[in-house]
Protein backbone atom coordinates (compact mmCIF):
# COMPACT_ATOMS: atom_id res chain seq x y z
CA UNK A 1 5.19 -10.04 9.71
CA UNK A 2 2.82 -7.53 11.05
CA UNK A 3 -0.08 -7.20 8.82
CA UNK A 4 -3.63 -5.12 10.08
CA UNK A 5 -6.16 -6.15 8.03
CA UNK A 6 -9.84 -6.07 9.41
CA UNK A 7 -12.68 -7.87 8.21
CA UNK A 8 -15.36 -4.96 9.21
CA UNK A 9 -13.61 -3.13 6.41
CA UNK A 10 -15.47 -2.60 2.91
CA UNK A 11 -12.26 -2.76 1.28
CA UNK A 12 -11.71 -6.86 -0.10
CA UNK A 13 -9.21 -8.41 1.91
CA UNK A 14 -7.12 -9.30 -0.66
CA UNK A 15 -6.41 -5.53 -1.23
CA UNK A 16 -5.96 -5.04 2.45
CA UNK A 17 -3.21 -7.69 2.12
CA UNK A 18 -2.07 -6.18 -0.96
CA UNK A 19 -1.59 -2.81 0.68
CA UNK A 20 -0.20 -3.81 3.68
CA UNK A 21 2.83 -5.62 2.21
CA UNK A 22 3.38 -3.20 -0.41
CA UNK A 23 3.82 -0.78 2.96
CA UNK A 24 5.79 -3.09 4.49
CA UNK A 25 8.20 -3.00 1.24
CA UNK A 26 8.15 0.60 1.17
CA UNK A 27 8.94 1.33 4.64
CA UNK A 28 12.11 -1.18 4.55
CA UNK A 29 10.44 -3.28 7.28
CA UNK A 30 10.97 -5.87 4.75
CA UNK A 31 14.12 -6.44 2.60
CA UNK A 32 14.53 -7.02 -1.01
CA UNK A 33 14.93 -11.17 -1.11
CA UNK A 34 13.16 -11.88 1.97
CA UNK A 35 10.82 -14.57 2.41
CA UNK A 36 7.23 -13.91 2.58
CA UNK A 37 5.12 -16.17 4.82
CA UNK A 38 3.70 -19.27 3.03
CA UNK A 39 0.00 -19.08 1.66
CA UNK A 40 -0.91 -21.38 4.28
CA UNK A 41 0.92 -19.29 6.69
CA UNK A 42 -0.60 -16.02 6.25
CA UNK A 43 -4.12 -17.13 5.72
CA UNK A 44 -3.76 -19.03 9.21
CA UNK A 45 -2.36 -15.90 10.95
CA UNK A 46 -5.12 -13.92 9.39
CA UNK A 47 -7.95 -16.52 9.47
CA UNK A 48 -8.39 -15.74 6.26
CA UNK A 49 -8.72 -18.23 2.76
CA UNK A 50 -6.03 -19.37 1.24
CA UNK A 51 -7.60 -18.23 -2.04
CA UNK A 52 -7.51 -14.56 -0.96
CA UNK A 53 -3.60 -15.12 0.03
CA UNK A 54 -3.02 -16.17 -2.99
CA UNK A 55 -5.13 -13.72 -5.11
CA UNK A 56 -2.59 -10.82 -3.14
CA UNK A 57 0.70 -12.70 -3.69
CA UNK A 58 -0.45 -12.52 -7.51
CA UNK A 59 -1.34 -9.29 -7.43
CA UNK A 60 2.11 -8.18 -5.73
CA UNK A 61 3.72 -10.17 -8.10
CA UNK A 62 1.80 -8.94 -11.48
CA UNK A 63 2.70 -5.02 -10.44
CA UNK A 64 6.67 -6.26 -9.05
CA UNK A 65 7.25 -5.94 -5.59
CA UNK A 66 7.47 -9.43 -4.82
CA UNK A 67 8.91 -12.78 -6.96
CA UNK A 68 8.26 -16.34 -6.54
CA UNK A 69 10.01 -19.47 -7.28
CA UNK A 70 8.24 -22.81 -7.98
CA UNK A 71 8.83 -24.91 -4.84
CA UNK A 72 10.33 -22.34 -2.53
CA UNK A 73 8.31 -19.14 -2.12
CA UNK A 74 7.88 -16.20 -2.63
CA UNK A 75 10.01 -13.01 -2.06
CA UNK A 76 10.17 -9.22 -1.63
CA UNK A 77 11.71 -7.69 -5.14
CA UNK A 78 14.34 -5.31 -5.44
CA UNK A 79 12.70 -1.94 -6.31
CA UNK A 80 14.21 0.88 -7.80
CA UNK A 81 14.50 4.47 -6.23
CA UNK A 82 12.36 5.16 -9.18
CA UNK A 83 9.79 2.67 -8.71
CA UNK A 84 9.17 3.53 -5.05
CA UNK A 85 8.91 6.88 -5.41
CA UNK A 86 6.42 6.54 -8.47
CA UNK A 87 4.56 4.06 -6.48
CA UNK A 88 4.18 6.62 -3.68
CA UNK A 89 2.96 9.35 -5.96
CA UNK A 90 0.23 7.02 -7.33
CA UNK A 91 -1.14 6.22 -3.62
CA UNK A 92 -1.38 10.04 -3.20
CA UNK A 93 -2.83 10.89 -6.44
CA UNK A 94 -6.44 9.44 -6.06
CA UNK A 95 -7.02 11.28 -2.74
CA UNK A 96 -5.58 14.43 -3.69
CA UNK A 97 -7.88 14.65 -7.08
CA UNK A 98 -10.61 13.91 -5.16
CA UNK A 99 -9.82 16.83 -2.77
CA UNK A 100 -8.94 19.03 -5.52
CA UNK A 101 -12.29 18.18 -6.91
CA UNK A 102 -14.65 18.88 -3.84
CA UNK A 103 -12.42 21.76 -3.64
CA UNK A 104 -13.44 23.13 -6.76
CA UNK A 105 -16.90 21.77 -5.80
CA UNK A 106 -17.07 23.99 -3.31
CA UNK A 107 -15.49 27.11 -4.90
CA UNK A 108 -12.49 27.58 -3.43
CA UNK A 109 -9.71 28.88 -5.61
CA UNK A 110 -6.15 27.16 -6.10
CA UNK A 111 -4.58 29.80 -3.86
CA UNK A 112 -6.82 28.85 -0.99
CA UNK A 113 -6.83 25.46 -1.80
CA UNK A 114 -2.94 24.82 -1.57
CA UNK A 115 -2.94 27.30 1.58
CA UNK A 116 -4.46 24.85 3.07
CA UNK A 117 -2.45 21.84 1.88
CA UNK A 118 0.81 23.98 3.13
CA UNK A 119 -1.42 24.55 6.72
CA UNK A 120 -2.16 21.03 6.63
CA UNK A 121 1.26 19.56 5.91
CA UNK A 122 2.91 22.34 8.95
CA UNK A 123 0.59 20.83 11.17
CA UNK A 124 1.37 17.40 10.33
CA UNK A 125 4.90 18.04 10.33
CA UNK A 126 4.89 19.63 14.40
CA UNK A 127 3.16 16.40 15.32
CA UNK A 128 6.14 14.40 14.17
C-alpha cells in the first residue's frame, strides 16, 4: 500500500495516515473488503508507533471507511455513492470557505470571485 506521509509535516501523523487511506478508498486503489496492513505492519513500513497506527485505524473506523474483526484485521468498508461523494464535498468545503473568506477580505465581489474559480478550474482541466 502506498502511503506518503512525512514527518517534517505539522499535520499529526495519525491524520496523515488517516487521509491517505481514506484517498486510497476513494480513488478505488483499494477495494471494499480488502485487507489493510497489520498495525505492526504499517508502523514498520512507516517507522512510525504502533500507537499512531492504531489511533488512524480507529479513526477510519469511527467515521466508516474501514471495519475490523477481532483476530483477523481490519478492512476497507463498502461506501455508498452517497457517502463518497459527501465525503468529497466535506474535504473541499474548509478550503473553499477559507478562500471565499480572504476573498471577501479583500473585497472582491462574488462575480469576480467565481470568475476566477471557473479560470482556475479551465486551467486545471488543460493540464489534465
Amino acid at each position: 500500500m502506498l502511503i506518503h506521509v512525512s514527518q517534517a509535516s505539522p499535520k499529526p501523523m495519525y491524520e496523515q495516515v488517516v487521509e491517505e487511506i481514506q484517498r486510497l478508498i476513494v480513488a478505488g486503489e483499494m477495494e471494499p473488503g480488502e485487507m489493510l496492513p497489520s498495525i505492526r505492519e504499517l508502523s514498520k513500513e512507516l517507522t512510525t508507533s504502533g500507537i499512531t497506527i492504531r489511533r488512524a485505524y480507529q479513526e477510519l473506523e469511527l467515521i466508516g471507511f474501514i471495519y475490523t474483526r477481532k483476530g483477523k484485521g481490519s478492512f476497507v468498508s463498502a461506501l455508498s455513492e452517497e457517502r463518497l461523494s459527501r465525503w468529497k464535498m466535506e474535504q473541499v468545503r474548509e478550503p473553499l470557505l477559507e478562500s471565499v473568506l480572504r476573498a471577501k477580505e479583500l473585497d472582491l465581489n462574488q462575480e469576480q470571485f467565481q470568475n476566477l474559480i471557473n479560470d482556475l478550474w479551465q486551467k486545471t482541466k488543460r493540464q489534465e
